[in-house]
C-alpha atoms as a PDB file:
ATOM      1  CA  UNK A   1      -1.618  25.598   5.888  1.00  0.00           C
ATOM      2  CA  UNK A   2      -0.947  22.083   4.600  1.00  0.00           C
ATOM      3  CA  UNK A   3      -0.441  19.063   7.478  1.00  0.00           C
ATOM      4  CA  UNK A   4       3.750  18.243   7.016  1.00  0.00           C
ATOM      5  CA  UNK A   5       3.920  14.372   5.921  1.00  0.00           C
ATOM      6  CA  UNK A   6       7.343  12.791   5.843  1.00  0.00           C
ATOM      7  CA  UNK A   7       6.396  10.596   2.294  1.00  0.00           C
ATOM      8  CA  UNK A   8       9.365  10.000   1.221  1.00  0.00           C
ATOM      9  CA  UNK A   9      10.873   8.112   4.709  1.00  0.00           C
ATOM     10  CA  UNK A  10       7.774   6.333   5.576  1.00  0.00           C
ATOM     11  CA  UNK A  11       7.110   4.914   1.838  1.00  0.00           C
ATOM     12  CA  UNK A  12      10.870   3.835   2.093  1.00  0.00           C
ATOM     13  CA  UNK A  13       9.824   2.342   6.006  1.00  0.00           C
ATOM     14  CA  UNK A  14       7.028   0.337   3.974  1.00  0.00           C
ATOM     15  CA  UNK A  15       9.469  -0.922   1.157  1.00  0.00           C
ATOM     16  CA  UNK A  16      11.660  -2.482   3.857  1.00  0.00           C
ATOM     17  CA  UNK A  17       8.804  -4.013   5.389  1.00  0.00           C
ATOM     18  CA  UNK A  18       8.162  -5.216   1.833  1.00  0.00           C
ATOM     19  CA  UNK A  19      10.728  -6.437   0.792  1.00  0.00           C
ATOM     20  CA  UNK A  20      11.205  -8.321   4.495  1.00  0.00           C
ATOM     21  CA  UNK A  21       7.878 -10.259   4.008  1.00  0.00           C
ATOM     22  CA  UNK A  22       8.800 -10.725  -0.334  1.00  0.00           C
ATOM     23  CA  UNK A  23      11.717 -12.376   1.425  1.00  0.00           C
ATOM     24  CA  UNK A  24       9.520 -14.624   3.282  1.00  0.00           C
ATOM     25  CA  UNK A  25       6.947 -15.964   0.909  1.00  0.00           C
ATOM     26  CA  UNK A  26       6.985 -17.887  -2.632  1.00  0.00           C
ATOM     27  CA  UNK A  27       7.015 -16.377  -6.036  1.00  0.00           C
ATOM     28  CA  UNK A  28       4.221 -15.552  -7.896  1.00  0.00           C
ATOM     29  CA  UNK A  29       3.289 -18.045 -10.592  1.00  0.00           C
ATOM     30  CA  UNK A  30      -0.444 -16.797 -10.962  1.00  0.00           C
ATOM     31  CA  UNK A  31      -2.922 -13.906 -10.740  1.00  0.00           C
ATOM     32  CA  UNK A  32      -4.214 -14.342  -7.044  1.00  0.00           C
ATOM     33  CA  UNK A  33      -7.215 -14.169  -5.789  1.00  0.00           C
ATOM     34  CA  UNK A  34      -8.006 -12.669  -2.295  1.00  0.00           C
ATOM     35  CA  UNK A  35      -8.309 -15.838   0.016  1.00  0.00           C
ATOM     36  CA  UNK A  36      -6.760 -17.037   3.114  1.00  0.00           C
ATOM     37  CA  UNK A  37      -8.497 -16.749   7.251  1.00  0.00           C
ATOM     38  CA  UNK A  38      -9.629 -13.792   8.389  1.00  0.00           C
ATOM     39  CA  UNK A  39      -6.839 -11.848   8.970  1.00  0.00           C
ATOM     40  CA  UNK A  40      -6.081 -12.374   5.363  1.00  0.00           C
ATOM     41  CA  UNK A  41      -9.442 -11.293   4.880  1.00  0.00           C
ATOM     42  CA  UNK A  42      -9.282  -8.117   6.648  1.00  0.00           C
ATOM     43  CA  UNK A  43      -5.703  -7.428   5.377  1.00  0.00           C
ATOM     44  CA  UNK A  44      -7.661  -7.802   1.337  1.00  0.00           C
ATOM     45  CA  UNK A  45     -10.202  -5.419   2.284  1.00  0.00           C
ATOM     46  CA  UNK A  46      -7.822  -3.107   4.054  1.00  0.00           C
ATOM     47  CA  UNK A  47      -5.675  -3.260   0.732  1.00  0.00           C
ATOM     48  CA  UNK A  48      -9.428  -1.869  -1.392  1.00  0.00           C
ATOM     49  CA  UNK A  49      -9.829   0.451   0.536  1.00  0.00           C
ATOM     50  CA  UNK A  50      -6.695   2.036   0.641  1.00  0.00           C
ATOM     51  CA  UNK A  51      -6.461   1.743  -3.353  1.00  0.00           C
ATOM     52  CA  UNK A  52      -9.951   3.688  -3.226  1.00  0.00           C
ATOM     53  CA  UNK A  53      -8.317   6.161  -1.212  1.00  0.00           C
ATOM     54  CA  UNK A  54      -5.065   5.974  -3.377  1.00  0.00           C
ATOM     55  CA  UNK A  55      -7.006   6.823  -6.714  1.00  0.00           C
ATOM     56  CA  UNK A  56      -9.004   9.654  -4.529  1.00  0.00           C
ATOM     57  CA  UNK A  57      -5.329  11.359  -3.426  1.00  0.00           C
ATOM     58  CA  UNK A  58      -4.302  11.232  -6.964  1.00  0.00           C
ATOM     59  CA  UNK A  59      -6.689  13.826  -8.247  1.00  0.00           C
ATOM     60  CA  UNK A  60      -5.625  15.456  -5.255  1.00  0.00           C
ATOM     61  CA  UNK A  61      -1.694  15.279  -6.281  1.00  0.00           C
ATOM     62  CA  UNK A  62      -2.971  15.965  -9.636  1.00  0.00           C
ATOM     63  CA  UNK A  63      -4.548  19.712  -8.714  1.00  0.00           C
ATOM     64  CA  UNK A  64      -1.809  20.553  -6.178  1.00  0.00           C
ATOM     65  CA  UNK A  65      -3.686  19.874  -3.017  1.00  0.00           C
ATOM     66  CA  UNK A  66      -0.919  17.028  -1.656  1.00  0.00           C
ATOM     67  CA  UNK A  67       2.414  17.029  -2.413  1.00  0.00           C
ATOM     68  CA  UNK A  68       3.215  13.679  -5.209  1.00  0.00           C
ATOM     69  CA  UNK A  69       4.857  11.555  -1.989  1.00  0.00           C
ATOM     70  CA  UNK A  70       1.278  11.184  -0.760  1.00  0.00           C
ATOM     71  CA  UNK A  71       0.529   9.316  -3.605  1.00  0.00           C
ATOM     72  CA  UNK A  72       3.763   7.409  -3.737  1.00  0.00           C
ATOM     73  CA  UNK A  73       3.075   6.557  -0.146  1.00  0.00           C
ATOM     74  CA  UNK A  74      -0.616   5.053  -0.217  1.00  0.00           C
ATOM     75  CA  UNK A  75       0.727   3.111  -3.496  1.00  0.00           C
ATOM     76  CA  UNK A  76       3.211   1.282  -1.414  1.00  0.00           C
ATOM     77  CA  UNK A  77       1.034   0.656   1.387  1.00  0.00           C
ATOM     78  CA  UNK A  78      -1.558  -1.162  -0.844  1.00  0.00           C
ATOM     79  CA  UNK A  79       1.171  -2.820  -2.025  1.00  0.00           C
ATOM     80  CA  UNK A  80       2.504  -3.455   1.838  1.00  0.00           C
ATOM     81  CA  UNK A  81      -1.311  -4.817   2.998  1.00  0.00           C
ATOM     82  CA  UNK A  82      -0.958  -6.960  -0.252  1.00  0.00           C
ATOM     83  CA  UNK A  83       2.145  -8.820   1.305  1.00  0.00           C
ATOM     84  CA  UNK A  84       1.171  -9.027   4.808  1.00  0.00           C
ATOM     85  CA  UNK A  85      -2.056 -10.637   3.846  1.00  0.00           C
ATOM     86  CA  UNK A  86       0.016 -13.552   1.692  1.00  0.00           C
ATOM     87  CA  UNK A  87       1.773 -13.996   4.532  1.00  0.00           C
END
């Protein structure tokens, strides 16, 4: 039996937090490299690893294993870790 996972309300919970910090920070001009202290630092490697993980759930999505909002969710959280280390 399959572990329940609320997707759909927690990737919405991490595109509020998202859109808090976009709220917060400058527009993008340029591609960005990964820089800043090292929180920023940790936040960059965080945001790898997760997209590793993200393109690992997809083939999961993709055979049936996860339902799609697992996918949704860990693309929105790379997306979160992006922010919060810019900020």
């Amino acid at each position: 039996e399959r572990t329940w996972f609320d997707g759909a309300e927690r990737t919405r919970e991490l595109e509020t937090w998202i859109d808090e910090l976009d709220q917060t920070l400058p527009p993008l001009k340029n591609f960005v490299l990964p820089s800043g202290g090292l929180c920023a630092a940790h936040l960059h490697v965080a945001r790898a690893v997760c997209r590793r993980a993200e393109r690992s759930v997809h083939e999961l999505v993709r055979v049936g294993s996860v339902e799609p909002e697992v996918g949704f969710y860990m693309n929105r959280l790379s997306d979160y870790l992006f922010m919060a280390a810019r900020s």
